[in-house]
C-alpha atoms as a PDB file:
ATOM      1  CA  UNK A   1       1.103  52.233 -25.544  1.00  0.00           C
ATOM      2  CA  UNK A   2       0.795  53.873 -28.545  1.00  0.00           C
ATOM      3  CA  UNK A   3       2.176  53.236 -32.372  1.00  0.00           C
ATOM      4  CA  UNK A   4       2.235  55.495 -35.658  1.00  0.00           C
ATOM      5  CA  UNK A   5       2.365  53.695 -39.228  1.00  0.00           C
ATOM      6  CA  UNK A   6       2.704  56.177 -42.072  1.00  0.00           C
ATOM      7  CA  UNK A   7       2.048  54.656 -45.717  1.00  0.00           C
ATOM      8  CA  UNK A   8       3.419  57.489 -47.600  1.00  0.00           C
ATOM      9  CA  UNK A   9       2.483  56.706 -51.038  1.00  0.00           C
ATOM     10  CA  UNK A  10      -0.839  57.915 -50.270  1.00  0.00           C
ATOM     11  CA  UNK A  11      -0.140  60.471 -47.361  1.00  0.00           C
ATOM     12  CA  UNK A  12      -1.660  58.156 -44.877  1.00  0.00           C
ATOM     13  CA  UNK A  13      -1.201  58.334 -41.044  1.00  0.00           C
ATOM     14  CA  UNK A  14      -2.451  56.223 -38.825  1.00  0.00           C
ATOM     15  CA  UNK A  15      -2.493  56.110 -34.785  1.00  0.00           C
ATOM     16  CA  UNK A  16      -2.895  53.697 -32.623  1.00  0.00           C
ATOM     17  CA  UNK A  17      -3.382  53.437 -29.099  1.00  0.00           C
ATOM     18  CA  UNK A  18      -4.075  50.738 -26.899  1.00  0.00           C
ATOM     19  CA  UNK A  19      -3.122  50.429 -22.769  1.00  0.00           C
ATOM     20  CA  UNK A  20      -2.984  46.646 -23.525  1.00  0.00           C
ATOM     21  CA  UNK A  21      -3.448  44.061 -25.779  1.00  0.00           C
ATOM     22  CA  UNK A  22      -6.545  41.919 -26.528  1.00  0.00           C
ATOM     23  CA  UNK A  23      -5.421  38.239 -26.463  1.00  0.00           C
ATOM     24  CA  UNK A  24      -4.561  38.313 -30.144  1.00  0.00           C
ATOM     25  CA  UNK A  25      -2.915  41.555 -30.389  1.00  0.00           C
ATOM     26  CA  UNK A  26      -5.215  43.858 -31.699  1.00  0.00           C
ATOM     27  CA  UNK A  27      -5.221  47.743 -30.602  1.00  0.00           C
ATOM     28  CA  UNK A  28      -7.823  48.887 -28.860  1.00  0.00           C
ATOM     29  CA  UNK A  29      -8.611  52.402 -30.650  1.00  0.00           C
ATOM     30  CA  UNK A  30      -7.383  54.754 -33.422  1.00  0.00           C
ATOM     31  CA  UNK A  31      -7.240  57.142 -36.311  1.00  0.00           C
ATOM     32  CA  UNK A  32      -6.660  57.623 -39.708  1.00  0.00           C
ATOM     33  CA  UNK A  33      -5.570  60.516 -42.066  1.00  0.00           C
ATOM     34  CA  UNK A  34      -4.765  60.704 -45.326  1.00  0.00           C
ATOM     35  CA  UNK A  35      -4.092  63.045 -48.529  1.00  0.00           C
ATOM     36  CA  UNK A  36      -6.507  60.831 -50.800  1.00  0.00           C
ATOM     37  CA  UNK A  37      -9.719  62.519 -50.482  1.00  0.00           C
ATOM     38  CA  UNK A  38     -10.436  64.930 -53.254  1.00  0.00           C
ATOM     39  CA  UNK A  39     -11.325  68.846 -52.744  1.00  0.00           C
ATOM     40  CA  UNK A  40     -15.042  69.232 -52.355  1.00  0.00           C
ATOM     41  CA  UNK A  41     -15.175  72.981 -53.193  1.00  0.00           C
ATOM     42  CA  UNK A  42     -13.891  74.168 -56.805  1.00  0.00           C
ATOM     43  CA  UNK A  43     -15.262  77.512 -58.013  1.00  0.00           C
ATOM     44  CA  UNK A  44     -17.292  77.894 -61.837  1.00  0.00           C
ATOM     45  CA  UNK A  45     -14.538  80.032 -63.141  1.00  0.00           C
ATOM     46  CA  UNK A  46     -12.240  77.075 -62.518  1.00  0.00           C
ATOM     47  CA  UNK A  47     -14.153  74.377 -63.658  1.00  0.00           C
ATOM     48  CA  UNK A  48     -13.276  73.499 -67.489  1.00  0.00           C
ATOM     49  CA  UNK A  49     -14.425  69.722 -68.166  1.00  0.00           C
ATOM     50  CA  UNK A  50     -16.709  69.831 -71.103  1.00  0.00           C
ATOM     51  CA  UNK A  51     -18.126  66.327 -70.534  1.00  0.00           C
ATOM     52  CA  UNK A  52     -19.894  67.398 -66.972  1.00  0.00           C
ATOM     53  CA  UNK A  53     -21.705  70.054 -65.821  1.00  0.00           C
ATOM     54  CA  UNK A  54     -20.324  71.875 -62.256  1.00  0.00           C
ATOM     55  CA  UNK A  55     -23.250  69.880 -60.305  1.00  0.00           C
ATOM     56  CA  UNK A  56     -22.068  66.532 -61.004  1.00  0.00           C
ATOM     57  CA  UNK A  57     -19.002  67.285 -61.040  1.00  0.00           C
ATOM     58  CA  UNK A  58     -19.359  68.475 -57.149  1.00  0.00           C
ATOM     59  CA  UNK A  59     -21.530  65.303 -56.850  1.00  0.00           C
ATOM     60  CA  UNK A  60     -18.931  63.019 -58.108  1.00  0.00           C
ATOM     61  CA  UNK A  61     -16.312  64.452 -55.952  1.00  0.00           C
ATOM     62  CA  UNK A  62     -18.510  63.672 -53.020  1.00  0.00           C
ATOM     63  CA  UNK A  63     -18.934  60.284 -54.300  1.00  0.00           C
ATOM     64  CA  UNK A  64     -15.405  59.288 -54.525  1.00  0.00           C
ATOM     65  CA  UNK A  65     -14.263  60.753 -50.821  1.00  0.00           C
ATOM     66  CA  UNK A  66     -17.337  58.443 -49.399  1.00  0.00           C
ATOM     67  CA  UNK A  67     -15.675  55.762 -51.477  1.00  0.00           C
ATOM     68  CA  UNK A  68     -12.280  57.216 -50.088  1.00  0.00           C
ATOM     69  CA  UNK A  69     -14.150  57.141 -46.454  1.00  0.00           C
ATOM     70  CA  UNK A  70     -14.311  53.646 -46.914  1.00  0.00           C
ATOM     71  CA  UNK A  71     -11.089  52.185 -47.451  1.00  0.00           C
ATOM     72  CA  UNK A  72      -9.365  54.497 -44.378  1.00  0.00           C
ATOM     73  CA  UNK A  73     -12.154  52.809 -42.537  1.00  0.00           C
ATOM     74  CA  UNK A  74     -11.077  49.205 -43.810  1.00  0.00           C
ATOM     75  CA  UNK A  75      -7.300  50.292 -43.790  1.00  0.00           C
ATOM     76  CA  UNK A  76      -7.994  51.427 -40.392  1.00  0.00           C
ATOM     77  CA  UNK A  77      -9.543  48.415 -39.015  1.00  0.00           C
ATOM     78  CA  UNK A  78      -7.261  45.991 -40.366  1.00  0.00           C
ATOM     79  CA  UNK A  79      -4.327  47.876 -38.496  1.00  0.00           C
ATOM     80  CA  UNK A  80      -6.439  48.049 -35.343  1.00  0.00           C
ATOM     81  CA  UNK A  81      -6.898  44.134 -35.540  1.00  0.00           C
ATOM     82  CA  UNK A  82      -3.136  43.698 -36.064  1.00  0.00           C
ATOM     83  CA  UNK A  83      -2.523  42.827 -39.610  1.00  0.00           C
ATOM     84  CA  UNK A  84       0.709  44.062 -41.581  1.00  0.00           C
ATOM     85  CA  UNK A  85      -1.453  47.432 -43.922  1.00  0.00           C
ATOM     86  CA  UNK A  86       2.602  48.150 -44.915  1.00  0.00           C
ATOM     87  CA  UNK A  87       2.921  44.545 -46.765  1.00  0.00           C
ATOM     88  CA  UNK A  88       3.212  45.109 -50.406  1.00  0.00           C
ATOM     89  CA  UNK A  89       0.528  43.103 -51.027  1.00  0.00           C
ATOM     90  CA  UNK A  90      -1.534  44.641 -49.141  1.00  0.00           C
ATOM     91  CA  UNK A  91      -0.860  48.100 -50.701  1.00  0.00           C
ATOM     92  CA  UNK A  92      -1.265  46.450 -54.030  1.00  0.00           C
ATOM     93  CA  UNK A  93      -5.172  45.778 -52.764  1.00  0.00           C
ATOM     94  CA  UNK A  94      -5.565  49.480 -51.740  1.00  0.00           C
ATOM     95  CA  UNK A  95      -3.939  50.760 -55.204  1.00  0.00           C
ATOM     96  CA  UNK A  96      -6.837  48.219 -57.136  1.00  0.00           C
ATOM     97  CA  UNK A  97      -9.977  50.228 -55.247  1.00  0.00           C
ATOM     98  CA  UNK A  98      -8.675  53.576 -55.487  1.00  0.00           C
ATOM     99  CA  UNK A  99      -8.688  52.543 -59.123  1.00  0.00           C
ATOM    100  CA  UNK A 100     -12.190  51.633 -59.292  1.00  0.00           C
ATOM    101  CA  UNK A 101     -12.844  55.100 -57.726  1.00  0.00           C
ATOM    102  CA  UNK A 102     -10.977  56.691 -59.917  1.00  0.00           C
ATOM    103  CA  UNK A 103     -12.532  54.986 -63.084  1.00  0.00           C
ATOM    104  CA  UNK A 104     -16.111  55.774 -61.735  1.00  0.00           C
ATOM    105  CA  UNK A 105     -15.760  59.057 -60.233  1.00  0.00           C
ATOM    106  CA  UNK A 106     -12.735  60.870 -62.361  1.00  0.00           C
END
């Protein structure tokens, strides 16, 4: 048995697969994509912030898509354990730390 859940607000696809359900309805396995993670490469000619240099720039990039890593992995989970990741409230949740990412790592 298998089940997609899309969260389009931020591009996020998510399959899960299972032959059977545990005894409270979990999944047993799946995966998660999404169009939050920022590009890693940008070239010098391209790169016009005065208030970094390149290198941290590329460095803060790489921080935020860890940070990014993380809630697919938490999104992930909780869908894979059963609970509702569509629910408004809990989109409101995933808005709030993409935030915080933002705030540190923009």
């Amino acid at each position: 048995m298998t089940k997609t859940i899309e969260i389009e607000e931020f591009g996020i696809i998510i399959d899960l697969d299972s032959d059977d359900f545990s005894s409270y309805g979990a999944w047993a396995t799946g995966k998660i994509t999404s169009t939050m993670h920022k590009e890693e490469m940008i070239s010098r000619e391209d790169y016009t912030s005065f208030s970094r240099n390149y290198n941290d720039e590329l460095t803060s990039r790489s921080y935020y898509n860890a940070i990014i890593d993380s809630i697919e992995a938490t999104i992930l989970t909780h869908a894979i354990e059963g609970l509702d990741v569509t629910n408004d409230k809990y989109l409101l949740g995933i808005r709030a730390a993409i935030k915080v990412a933002e705030r540190e790592y923009e």
